[in-house]
N, C-alpha and C. Protein backbone atom coordinates (compact mmCIF):
# COMPACT_ATOMS: atom_id res chain seq x y z
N UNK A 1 152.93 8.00 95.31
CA UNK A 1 152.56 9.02 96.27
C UNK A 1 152.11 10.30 95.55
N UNK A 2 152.74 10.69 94.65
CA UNK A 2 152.48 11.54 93.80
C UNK A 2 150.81 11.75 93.19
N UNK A 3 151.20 10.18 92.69
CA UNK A 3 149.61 10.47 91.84
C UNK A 3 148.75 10.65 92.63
N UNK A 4 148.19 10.21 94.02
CA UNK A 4 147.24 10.00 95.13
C UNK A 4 147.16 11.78 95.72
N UNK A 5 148.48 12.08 95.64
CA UNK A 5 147.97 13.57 95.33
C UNK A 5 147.52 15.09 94.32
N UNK A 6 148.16 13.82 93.50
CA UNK A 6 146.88 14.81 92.06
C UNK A 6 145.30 14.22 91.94
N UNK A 7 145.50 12.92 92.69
CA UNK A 7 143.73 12.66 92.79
C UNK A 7 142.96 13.68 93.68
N UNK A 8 143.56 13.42 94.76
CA UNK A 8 142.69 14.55 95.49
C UNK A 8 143.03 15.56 95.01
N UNK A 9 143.81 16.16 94.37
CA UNK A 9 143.52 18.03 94.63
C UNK A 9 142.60 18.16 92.98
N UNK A 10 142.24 17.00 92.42
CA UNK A 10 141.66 16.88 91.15
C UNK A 10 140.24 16.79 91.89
N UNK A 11 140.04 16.22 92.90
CA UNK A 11 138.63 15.65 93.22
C UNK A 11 138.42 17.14 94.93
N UNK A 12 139.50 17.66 94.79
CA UNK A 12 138.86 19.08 95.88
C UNK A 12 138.70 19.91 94.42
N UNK A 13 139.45 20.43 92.99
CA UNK A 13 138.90 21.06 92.33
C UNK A 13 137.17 20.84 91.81
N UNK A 14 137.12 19.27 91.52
CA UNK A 14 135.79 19.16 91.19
C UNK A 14 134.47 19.19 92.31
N UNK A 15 134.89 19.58 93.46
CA UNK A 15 134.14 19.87 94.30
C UNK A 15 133.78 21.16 94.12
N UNK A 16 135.04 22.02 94.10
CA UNK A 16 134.86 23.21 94.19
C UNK A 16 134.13 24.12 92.94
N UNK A 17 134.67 24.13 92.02
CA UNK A 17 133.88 23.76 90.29
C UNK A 17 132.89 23.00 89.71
N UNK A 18 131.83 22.82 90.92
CA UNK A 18 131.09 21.89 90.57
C UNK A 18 129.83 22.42 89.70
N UNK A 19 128.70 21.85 88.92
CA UNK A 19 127.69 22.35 88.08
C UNK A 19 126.92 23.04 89.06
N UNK A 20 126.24 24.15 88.38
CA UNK A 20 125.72 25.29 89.39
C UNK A 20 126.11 25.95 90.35
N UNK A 21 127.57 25.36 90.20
CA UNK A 21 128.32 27.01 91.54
C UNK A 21 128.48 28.88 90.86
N UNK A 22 128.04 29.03 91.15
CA UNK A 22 128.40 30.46 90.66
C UNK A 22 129.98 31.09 90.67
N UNK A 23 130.28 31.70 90.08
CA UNK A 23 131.56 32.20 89.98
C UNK A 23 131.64 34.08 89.06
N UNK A 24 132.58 34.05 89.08
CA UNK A 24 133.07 35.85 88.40
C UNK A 24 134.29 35.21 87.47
N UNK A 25 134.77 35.92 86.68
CA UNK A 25 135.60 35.85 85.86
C UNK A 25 136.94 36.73 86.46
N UNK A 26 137.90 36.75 86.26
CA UNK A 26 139.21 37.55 86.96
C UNK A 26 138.52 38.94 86.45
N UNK A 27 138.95 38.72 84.84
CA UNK A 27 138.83 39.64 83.51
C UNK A 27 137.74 40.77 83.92
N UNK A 28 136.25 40.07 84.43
CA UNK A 28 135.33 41.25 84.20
C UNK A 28 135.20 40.72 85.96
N UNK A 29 135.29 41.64 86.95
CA UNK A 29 134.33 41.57 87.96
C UNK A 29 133.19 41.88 87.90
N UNK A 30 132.76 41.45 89.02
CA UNK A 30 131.29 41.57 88.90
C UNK A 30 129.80 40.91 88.13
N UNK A 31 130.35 40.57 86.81
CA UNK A 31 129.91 40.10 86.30
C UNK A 31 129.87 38.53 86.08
N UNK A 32 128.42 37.62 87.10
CA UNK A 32 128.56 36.30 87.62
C UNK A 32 127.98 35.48 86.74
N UNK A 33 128.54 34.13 86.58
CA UNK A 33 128.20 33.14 85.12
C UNK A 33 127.59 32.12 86.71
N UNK A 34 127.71 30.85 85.84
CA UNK A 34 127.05 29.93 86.33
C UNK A 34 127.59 28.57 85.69
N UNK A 35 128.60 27.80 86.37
CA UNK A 35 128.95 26.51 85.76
C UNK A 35 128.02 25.71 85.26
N UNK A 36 127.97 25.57 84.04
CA UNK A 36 127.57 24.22 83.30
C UNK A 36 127.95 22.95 83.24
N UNK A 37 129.43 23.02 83.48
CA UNK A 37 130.07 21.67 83.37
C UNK A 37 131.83 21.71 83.31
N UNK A 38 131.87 20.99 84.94
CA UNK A 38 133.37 20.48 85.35
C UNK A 38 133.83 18.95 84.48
N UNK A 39 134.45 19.41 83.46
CA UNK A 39 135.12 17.85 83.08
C UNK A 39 136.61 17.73 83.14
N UNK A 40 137.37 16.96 84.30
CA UNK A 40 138.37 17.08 84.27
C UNK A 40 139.26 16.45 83.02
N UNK A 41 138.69 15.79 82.46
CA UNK A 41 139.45 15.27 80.82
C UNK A 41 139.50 16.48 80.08
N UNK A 42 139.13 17.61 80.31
CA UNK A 42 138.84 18.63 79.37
C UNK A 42 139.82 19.60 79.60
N UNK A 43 140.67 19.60 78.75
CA UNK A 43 141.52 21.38 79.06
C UNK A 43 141.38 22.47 77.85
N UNK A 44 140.75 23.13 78.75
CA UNK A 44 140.47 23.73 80.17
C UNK A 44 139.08 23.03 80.62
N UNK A 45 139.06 22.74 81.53
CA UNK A 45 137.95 21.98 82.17
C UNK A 45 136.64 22.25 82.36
N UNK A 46 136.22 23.79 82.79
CA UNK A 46 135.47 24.26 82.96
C UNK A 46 134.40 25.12 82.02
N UNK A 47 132.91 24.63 82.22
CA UNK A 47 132.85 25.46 81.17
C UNK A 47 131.09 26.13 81.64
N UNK A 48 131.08 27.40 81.35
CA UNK A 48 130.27 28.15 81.69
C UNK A 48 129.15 28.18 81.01
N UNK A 49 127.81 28.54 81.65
CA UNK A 49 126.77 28.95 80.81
C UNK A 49 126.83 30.72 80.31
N UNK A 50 126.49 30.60 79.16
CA UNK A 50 126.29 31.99 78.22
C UNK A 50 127.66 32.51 78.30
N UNK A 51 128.84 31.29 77.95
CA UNK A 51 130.08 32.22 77.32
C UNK A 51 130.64 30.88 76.77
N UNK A 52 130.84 30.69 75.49
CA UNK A 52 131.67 29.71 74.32
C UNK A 52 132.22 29.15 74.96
N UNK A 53 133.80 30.28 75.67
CA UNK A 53 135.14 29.76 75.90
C UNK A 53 134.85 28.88 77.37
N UNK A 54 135.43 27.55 77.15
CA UNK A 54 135.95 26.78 78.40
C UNK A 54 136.79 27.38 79.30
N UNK A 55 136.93 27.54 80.45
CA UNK A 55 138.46 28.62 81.25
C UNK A 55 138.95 27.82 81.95
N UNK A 56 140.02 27.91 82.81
CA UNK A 56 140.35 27.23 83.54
C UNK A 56 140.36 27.84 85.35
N UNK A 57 140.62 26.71 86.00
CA UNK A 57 140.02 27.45 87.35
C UNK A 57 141.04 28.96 88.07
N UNK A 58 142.24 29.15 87.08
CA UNK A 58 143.17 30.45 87.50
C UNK A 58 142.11 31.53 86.87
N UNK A 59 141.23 30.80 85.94
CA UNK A 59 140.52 32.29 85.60
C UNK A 59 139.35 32.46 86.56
N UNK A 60 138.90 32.25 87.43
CA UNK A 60 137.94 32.64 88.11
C UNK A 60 137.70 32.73 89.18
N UNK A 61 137.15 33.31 90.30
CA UNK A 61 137.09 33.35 91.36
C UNK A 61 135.34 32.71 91.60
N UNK A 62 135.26 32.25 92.83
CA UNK A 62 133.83 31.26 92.86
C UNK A 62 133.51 32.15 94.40
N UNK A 63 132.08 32.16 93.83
CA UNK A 63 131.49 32.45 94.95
C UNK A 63 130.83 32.06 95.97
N UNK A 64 130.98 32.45 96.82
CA UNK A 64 130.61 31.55 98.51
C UNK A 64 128.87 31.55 98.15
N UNK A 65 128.23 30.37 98.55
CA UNK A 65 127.19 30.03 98.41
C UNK A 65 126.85 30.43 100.19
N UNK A 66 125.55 30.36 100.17
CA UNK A 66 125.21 30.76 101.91
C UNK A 66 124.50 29.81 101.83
N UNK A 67 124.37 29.33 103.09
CA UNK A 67 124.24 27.95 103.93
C UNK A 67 123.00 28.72 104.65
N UNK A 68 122.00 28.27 104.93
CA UNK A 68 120.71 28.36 105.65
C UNK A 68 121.24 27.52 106.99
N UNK A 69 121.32 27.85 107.73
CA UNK A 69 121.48 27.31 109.41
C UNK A 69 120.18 27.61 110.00
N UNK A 70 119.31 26.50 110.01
CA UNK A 70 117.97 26.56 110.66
C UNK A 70 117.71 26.59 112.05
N UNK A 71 119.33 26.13 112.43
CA UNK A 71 119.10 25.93 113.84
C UNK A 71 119.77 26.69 114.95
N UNK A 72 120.12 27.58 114.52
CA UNK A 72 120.73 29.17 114.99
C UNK A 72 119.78 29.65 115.03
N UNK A 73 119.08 30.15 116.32
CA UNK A 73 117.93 30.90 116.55
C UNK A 73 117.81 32.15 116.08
N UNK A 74 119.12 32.90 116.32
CA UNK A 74 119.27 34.21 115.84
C UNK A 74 118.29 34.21 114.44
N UNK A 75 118.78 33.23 113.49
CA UNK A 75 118.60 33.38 112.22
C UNK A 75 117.28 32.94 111.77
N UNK A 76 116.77 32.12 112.67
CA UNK A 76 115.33 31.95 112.93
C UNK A 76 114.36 32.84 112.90
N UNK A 77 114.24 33.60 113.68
CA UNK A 77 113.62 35.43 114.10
C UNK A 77 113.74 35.95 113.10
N UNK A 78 114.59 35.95 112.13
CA UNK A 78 114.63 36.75 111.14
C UNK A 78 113.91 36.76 109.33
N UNK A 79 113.45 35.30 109.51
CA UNK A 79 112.50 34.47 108.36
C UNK A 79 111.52 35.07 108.63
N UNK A 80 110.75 35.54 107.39
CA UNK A 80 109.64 36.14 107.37
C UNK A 80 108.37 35.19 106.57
N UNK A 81 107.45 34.89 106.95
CA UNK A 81 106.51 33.94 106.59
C UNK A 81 105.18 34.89 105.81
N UNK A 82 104.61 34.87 105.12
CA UNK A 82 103.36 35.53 104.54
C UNK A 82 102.65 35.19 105.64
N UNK A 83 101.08 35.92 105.75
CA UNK A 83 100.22 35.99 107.11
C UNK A 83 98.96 35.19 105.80
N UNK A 84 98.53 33.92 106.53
CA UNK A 84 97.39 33.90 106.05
C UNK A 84 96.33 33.22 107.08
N UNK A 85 95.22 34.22 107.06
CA UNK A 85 94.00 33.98 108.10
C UNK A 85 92.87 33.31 107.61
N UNK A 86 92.03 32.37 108.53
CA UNK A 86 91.21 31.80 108.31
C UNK A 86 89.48 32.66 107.62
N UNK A 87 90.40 34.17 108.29
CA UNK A 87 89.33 34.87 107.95
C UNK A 87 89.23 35.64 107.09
N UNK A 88 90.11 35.81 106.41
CA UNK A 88 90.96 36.11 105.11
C UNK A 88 89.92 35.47 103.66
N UNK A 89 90.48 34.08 104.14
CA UNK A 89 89.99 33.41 103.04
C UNK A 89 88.12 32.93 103.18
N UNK A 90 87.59 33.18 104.00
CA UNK A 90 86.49 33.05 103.99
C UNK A 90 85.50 34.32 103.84
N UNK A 91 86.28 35.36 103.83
CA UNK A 91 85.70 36.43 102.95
C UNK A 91 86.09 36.89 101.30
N UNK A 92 87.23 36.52 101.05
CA UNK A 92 87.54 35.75 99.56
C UNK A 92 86.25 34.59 98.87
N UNK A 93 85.81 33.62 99.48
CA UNK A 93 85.11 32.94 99.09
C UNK A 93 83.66 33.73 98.91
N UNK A 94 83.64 34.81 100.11
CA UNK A 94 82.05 35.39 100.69
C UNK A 94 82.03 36.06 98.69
N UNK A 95 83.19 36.78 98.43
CA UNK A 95 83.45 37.90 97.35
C UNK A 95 82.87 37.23 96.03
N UNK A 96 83.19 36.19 96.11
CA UNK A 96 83.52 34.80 94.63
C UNK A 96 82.07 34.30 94.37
């Protein structure tokens, strides 16, 4: 019973620590790295781009990624698209 629960909370860390999540360090706020690579054989497991040391997950805090919800209208209205006209580009061509 035991072990079945160090699997999962091994396989919710490697979710959470996964390559390309962003994170902060305790040590320096503010200042955000970028996982390179969760290996749980590895202690400390984690290991960052543009810093040597491997850390472990008490050293860092991870940051919430934002989720695009396309289908919330609110959030719809608020995407901004570039304007391009047919007449635009056929006076571009007139120029050329």
């Amino acid at each position: 019973m035991a072990f079945k629960m160090q699997a999962d909370f091994d396989r919710q860390e490697a979710l959470q620590y996964r390559a390309g999540q962003r994170v902060e360090l305790k040590q320096r706020p503010g200042v955000v790295y970028t996982i390179a690579e969760y290996d749980p054989m590895m202690v400390p497991p984690i290991w960052l781009t543009n810093d040597p040391q491997p850390r472990y997950p008490e050293e860092l805090n991870a940051i919430p990624t934002q989720v695009m919800d396309w289908f919330r209208p609110q959030l719809r209205g608020r995407v901004q698209y570039s304007v391009c006209r047919l007449n635009d580009r056929s006076k571009e061509k007139a120029l050329v």
